[in-house]
Protein backbone atom coordinates (compact mmCIF):
# COMPACT_ATOMS: atom_id res chain seq x y z
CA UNK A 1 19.69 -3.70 -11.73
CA UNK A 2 18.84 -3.40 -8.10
CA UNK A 3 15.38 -1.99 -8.03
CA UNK A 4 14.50 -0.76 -4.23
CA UNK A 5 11.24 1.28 -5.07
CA UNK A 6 9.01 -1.31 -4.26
CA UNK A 7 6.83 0.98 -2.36
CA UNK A 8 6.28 2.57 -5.54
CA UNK A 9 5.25 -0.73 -7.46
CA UNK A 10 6.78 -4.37 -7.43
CA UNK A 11 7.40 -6.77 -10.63
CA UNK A 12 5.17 -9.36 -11.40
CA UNK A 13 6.05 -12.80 -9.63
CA UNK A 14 6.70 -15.53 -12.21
CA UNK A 15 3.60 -17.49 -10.98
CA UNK A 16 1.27 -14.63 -11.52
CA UNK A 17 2.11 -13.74 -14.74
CA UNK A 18 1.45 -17.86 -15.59
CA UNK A 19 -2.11 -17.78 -14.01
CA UNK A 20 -2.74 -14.82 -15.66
CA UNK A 21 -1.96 -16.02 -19.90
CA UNK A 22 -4.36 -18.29 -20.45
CA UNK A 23 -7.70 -15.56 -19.74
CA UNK A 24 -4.96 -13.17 -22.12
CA UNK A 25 -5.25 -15.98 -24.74
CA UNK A 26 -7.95 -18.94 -24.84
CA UNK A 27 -10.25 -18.09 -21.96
CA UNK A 28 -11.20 -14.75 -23.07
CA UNK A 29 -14.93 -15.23 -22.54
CA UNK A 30 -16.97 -12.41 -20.20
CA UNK A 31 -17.70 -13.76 -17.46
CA UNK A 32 -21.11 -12.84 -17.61
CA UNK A 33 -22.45 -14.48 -19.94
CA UNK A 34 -24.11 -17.96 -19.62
CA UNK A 35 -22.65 -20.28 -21.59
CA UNK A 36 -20.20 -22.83 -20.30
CA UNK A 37 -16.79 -21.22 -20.98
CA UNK A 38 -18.14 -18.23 -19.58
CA UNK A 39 -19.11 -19.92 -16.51
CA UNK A 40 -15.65 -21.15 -15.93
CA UNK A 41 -13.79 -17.89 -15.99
CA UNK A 42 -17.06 -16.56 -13.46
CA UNK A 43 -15.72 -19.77 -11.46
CA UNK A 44 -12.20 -18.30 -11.44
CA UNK A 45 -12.83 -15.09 -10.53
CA UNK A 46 -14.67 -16.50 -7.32
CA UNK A 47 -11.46 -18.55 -6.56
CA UNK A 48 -9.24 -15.10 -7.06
CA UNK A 49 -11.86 -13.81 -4.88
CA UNK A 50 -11.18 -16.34 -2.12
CA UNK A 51 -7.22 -16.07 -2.09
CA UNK A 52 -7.68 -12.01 -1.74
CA UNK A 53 -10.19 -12.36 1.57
CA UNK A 54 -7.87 -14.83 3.30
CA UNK A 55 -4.92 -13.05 2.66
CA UNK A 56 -7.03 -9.78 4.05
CA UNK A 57 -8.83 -12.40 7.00
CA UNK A 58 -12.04 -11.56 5.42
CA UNK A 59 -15.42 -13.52 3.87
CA UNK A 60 -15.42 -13.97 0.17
CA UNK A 61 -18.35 -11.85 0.05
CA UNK A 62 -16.92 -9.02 1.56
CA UNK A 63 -14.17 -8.39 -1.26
CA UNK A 64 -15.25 -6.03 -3.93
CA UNK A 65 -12.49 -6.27 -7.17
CA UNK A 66 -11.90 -2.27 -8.20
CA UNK A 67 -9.90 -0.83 -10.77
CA UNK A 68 -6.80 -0.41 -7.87
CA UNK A 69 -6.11 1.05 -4.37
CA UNK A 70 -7.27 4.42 -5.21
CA UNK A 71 -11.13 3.35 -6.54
CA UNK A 72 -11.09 1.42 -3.39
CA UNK A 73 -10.23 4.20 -1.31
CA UNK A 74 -12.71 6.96 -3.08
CA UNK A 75 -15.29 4.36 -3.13
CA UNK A 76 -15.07 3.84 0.91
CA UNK A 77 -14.74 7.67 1.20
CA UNK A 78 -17.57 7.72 -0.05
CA UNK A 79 -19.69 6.67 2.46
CA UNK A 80 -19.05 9.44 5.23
CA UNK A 81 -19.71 12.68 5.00
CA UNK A 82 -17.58 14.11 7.09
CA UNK A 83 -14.33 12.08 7.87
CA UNK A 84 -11.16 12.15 9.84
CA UNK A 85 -8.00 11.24 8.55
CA UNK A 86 -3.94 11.59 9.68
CA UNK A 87 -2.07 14.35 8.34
CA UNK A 88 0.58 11.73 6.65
CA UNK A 89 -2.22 10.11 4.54
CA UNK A 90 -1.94 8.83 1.02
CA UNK A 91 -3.23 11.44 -1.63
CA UNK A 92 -6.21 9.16 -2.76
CA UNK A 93 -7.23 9.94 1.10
CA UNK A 94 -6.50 13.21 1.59
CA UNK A 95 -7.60 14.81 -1.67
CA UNK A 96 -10.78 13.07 -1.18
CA UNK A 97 -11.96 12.68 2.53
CA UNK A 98 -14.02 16.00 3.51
CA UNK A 99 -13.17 16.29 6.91
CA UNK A 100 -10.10 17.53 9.49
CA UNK A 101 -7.09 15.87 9.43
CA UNK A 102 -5.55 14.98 12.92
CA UNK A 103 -2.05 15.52 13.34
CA UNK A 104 0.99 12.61 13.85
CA UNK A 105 4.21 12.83 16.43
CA UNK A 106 7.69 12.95 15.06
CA UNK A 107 7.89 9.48 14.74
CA UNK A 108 5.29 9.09 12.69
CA UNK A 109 2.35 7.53 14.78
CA UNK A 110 -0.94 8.69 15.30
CA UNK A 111 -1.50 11.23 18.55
CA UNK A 112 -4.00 9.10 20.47
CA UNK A 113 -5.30 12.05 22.58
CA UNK A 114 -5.44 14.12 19.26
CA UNK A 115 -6.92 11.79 17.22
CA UNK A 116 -9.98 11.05 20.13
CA UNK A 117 -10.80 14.55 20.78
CA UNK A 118 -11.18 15.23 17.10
CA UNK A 119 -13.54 12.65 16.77
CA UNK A 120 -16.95 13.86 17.17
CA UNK A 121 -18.71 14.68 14.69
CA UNK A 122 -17.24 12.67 12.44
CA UNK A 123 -19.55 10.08 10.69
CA UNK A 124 -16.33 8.19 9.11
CA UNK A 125 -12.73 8.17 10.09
CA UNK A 126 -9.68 6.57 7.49
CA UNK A 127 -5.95 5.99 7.79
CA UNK A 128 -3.50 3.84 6.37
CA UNK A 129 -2.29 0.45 8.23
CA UNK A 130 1.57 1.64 7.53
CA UNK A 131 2.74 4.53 5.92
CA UNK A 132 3.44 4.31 1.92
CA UNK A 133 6.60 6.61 2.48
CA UNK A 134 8.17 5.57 6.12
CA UNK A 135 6.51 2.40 6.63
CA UNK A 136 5.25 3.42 9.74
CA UNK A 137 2.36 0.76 11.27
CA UNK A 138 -0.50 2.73 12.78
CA UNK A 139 -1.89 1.75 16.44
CA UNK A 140 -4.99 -0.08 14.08
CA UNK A 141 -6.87 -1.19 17.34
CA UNK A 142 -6.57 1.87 19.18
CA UNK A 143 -7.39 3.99 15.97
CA UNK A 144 -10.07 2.20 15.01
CA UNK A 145 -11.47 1.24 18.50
CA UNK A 146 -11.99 5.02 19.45
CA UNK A 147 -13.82 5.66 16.08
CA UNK A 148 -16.14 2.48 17.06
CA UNK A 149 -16.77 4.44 20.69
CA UNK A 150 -17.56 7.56 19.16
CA UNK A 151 -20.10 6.69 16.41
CA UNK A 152 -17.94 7.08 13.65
CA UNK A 153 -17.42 3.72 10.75
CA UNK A 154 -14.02 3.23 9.61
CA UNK A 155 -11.72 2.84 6.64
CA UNK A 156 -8.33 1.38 6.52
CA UNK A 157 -6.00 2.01 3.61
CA UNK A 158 -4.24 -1.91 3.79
CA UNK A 159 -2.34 -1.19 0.03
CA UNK A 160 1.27 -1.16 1.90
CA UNK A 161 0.54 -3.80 4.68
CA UNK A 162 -0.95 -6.60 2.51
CA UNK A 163 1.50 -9.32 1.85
CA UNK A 164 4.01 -7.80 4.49
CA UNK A 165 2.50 -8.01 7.79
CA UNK A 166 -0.28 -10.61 8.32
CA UNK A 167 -3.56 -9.02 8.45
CA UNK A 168 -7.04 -10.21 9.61
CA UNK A 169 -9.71 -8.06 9.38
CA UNK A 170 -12.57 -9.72 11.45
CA UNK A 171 -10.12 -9.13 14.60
CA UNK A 172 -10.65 -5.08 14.04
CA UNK A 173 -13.68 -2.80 13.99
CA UNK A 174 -12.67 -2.65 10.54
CA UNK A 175 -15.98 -1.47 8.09
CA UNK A 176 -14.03 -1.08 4.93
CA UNK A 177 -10.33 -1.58 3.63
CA UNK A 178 -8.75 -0.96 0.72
CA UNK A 179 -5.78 -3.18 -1.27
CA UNK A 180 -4.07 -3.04 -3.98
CA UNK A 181 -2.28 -6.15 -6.43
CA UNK A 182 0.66 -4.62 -7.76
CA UNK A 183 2.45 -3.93 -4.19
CA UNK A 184 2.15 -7.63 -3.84
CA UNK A 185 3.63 -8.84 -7.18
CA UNK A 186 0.28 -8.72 -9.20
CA UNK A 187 -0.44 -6.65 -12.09
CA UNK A 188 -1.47 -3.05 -11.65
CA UNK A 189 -5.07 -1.42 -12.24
CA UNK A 190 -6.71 -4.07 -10.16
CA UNK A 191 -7.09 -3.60 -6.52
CA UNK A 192 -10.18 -4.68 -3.82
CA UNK A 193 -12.30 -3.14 -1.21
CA UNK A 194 -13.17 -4.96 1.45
CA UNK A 195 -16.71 -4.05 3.16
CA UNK A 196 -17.28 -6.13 6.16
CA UNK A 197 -20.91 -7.98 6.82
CA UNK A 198 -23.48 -5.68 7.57
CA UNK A 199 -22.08 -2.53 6.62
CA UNK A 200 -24.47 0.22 4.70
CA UNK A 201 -22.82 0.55 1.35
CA UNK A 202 -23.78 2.61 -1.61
CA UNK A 203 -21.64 1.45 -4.69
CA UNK A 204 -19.66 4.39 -6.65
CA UNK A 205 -20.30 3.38 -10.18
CA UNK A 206 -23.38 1.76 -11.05
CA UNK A 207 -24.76 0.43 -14.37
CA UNK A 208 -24.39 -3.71 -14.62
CA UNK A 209 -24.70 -6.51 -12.32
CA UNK A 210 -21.03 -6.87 -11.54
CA UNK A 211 -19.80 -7.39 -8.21
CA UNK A 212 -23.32 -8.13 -7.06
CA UNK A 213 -24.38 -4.76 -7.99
CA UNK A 214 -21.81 -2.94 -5.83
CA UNK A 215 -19.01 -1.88 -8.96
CA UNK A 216 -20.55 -2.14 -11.88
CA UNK A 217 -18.40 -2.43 -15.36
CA UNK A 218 -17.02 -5.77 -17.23
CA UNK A 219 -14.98 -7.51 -14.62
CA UNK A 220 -10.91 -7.31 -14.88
CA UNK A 221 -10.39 -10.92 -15.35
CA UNK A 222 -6.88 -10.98 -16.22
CA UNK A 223 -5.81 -8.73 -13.55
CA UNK A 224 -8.39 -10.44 -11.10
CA UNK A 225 -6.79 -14.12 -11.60
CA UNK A 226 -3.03 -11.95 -11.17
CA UNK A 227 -4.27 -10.46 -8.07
CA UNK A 228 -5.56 -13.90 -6.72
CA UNK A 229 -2.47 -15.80 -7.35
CA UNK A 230 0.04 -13.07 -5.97
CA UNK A 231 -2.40 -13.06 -2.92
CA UNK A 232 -2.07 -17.00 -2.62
CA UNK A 233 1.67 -16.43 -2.94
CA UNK A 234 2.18 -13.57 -0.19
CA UNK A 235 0.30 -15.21 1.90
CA UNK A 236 2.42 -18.63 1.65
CA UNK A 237 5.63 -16.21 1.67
CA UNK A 238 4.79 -14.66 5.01
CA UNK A 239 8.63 -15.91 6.62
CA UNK A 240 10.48 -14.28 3.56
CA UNK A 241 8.11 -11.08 4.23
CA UNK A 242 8.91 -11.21 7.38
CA UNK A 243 13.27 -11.68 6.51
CA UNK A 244 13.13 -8.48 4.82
CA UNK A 245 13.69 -6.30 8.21
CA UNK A 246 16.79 -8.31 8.40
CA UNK A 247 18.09 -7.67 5.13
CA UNK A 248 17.37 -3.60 5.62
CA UNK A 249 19.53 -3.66 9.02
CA UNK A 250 22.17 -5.48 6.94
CA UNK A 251 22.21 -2.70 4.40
CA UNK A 252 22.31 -0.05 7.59
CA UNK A 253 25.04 -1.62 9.17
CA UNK A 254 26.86 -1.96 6.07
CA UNK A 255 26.75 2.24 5.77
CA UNK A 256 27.26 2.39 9.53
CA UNK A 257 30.20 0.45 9.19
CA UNK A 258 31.64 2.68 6.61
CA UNK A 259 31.58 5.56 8.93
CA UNK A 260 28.30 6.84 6.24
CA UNK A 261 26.04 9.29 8.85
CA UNK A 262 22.28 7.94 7.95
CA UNK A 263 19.22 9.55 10.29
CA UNK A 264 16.30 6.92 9.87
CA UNK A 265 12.42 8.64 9.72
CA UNK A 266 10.20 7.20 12.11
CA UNK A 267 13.21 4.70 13.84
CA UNK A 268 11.23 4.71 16.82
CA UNK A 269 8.08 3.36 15.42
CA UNK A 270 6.94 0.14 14.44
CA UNK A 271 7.40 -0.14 10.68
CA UNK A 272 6.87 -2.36 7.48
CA UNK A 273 10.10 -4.97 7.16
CA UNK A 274 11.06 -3.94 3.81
CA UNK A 275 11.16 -0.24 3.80
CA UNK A 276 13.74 1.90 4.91
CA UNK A 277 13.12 6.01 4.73
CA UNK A 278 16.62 7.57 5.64
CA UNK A 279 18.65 10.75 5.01
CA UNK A 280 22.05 11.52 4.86
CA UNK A 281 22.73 14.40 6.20
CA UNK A 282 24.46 17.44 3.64
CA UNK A 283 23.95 15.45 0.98
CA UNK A 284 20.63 15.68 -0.85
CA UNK A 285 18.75 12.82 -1.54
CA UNK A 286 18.30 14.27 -5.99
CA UNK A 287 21.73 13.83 -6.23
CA UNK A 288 22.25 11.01 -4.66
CA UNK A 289 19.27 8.91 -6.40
CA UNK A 290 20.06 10.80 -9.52
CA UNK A 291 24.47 9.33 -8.85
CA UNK A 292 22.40 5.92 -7.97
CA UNK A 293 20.73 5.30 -11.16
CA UNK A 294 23.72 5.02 -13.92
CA UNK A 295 24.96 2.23 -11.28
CA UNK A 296 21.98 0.58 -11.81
CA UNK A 297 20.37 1.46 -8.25
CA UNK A 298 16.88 2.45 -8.44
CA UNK A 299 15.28 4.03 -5.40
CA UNK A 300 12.82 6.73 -4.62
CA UNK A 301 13.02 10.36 -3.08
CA UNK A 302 9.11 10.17 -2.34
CA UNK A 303 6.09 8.24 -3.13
CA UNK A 304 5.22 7.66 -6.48
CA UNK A 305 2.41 9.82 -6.58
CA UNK A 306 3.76 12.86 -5.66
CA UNK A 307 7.30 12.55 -7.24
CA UNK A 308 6.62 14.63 -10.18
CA UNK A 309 5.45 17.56 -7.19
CA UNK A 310 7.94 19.99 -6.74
CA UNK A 311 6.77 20.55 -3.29
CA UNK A 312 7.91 19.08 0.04
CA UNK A 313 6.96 15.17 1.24
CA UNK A 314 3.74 16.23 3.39
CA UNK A 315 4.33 12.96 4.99
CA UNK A 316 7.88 13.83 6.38
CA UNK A 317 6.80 17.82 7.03
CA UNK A 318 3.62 16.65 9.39
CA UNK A 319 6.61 14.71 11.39
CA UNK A 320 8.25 17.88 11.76
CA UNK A 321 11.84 17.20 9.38
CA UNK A 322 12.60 20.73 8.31
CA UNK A 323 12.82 21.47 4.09
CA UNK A 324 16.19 20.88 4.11
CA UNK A 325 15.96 17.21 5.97
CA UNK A 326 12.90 16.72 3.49
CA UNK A 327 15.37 17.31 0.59
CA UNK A 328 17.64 14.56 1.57
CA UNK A 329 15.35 12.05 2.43
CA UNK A 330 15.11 8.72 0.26
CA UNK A 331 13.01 5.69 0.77
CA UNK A 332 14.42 2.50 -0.10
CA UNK A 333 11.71 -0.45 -0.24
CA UNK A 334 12.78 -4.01 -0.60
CA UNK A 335 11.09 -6.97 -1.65
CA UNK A 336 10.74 -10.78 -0.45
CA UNK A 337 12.87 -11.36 -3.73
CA UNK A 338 15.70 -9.48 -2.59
CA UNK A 339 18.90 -11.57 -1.47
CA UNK A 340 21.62 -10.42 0.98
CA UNK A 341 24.20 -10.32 -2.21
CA UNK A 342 22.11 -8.10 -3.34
CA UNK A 343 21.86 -5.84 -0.17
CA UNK A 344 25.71 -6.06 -0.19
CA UNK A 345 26.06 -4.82 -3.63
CA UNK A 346 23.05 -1.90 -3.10
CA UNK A 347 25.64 -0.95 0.07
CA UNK A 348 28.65 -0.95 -2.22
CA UNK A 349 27.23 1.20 -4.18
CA UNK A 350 25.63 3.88 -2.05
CA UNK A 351 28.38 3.63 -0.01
CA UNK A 352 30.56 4.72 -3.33
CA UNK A 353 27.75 7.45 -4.19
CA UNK A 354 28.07 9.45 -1.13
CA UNK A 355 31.80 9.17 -0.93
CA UNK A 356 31.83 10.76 -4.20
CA UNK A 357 29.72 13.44 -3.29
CA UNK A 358 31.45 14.26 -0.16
CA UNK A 359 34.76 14.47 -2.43
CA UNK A 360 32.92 16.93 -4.23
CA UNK A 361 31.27 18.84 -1.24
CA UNK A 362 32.80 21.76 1.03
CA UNK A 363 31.12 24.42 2.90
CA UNK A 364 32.41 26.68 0.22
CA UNK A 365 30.80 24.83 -2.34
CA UNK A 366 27.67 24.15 -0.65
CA UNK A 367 25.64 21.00 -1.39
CA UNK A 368 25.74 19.67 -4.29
CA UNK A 369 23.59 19.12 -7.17
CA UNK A 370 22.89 16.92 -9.66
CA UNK A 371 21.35 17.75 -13.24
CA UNK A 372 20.41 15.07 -16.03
């Protein structure tokens, strides 16, 4: 199987899943409690704790563990009361944030002039470092540096960007961030917040002493150790991360080279190495994923929170593709595991896939579709 929908989740590194079976089996004990086993899984959460703020470039004590990226998010969101996003944000942001969202140019990034003039009165602003669907890396320090200048604290969705570009925090009027484990090769429902030194914070469920009284609820300590270790090991990885972009432009020039017509979304922005949002024009991107799968090719036609939505990517519409370039988008996300035999093969394959559907496609037929 070639599985390029990393965006959407990525499988559990080996090493992860062996930190993580021993607090599945023997040390089971809650880490509150006071006796000495207890005290050794509290010892190893602070560890996990450690691995996650250096991969982030944060303070131990900054890192809050949450249930995934999406607590994180509401919990920062939280905070404002009236907060400015980007049109192209994830739908933990934009379902939650009460505020305006400002709009994004064609390719994807952030319009500066936009974004500062609809700044005041905004107590809060949030955006994501790169886009989940085109991988599209924000202007952080000009973002986040106007929200500074006008008053306003700021959120950073980091759930796509940790463990693929190197991040540190403390270099950014960063106030809170959000990550998640599983887009790293941890386990899901376990993610952090980070809330930087000094920051006012009021914590979104309260009850027990977890988390020094900022998440309360019986600690995740399986997925906690699985998000430390997959931190450790992204942050050791960071030359394969960066080899990824390499591998995508060999699977581009592969189609290229076999005269397949591909128009990349946001090309002429800076983007994440591993993820690759492209269309093919006439052909639509259902039939193609759905021609993709009995081959053993697994790959998205939007993120995997709105898939099951029958409407249009909002991501791709607020960069101005029409419905019908929408429709034959797909976004193809690699990982640091994946190997250039295996690009070849994934190019093969498409490659094969749109042939066939061009065999199949006039303009008296229309495009084509696909049906399970």
């Amino acid at each position: 199987m070639i599985y390029w929908d990393n965006n959407a989740t990525t499988p559990l590194a080996p090493q992860v899943l062996e930190a993580m079976l021993p607090y599945m089996q023997t040390e089971y004990f809650n880490p509150s409690a006071a006796y000495a086993p207890a005290r050794k899984v509290r010892r190893a959460i602070e560890q996990a704790r450690e691995q996650v703020a250096a991969l982030l470039g944060a303070y131990a004590d900054e890192i809050i563990f949450t249930a995934g990226g999406t607590e994180a998010t509401n919990t920062a969101l939280a905070q404002f009361s009236n907060v400015l996003t980007l049109s192209t944000e994830h739908p933990a942001t934009l379902r939650t944030a009460k505020g305006e969202a400002a709009p994004v140019l064609s390719n994807g990034l952030a319009d500066l002039p936009e974004w500062k003039e609809a700044l005041p009165g905004h107590d809060g602003v949030s955006f994501a470092w790169a886009n989940h669907e085109t991988g599209v890396i924000q202007p952080v320090r000009s973002l986040s540096s106007a929200a500074e200048q006008a008053g306003a604290r700021v959120h950073v969705d980091v759930v796509q960007a940790a463990g693929k570009v190197p991040l540190n925090l403390h270099d950014y009027p960063i106030d809170f961030a959000s990550a998640a484990a599983h887009k790293l090769h941890g386990p899901k429902g376990i993610g952090c917040l980070y809330v930087r030194r000094g920051s006012s914070f009021s914590p979104l469920l309260t009850g027990g002493a977890q988390e020094d009284y900022r998440r309360a609820g019986t600690e995740n300590v399986v997925g906690i150790i699985g998000f430390g270790k997959a931190a450790e090991l992204a942050l050791a990885a960071a030359e394969q991360c960066a080899a990824m972009a390499d591998k995508r432009a060999r699977f581009v020039a592969a189609l290229r080279e076999a005269g397949i017509e591909i128009v990349v979304n946001g090309a002429a922005a800076p983007r994440l190495p591993h993820v690759l949002n492209m269309r093919v024009p006439g052909c639509s991107a259902q039939s193609l994923s759905l021609l993709l799968e009995p081959s053993g090719f697994l790959c998205s036609t939007g993120s995997a929170c709105t898939s099951a939505e029958p409407h249009p990517s909002h991501v791709l519409q607020a960069m101005g593709l029409s419905d019908s370039e929408i429709r034959e988008s797909l976004r193809l996300s690699l990982n640091r595991f994946t190997t250039d035999e295996e690009v070849d093969r994934a190019a093969d394959i498409f490659i094969r896939v749109v042939r066939k559907v061009r065999e199949v496609q006039s303009s008296k037929t229309g495009p084509v579709m696909v049906y399970r």
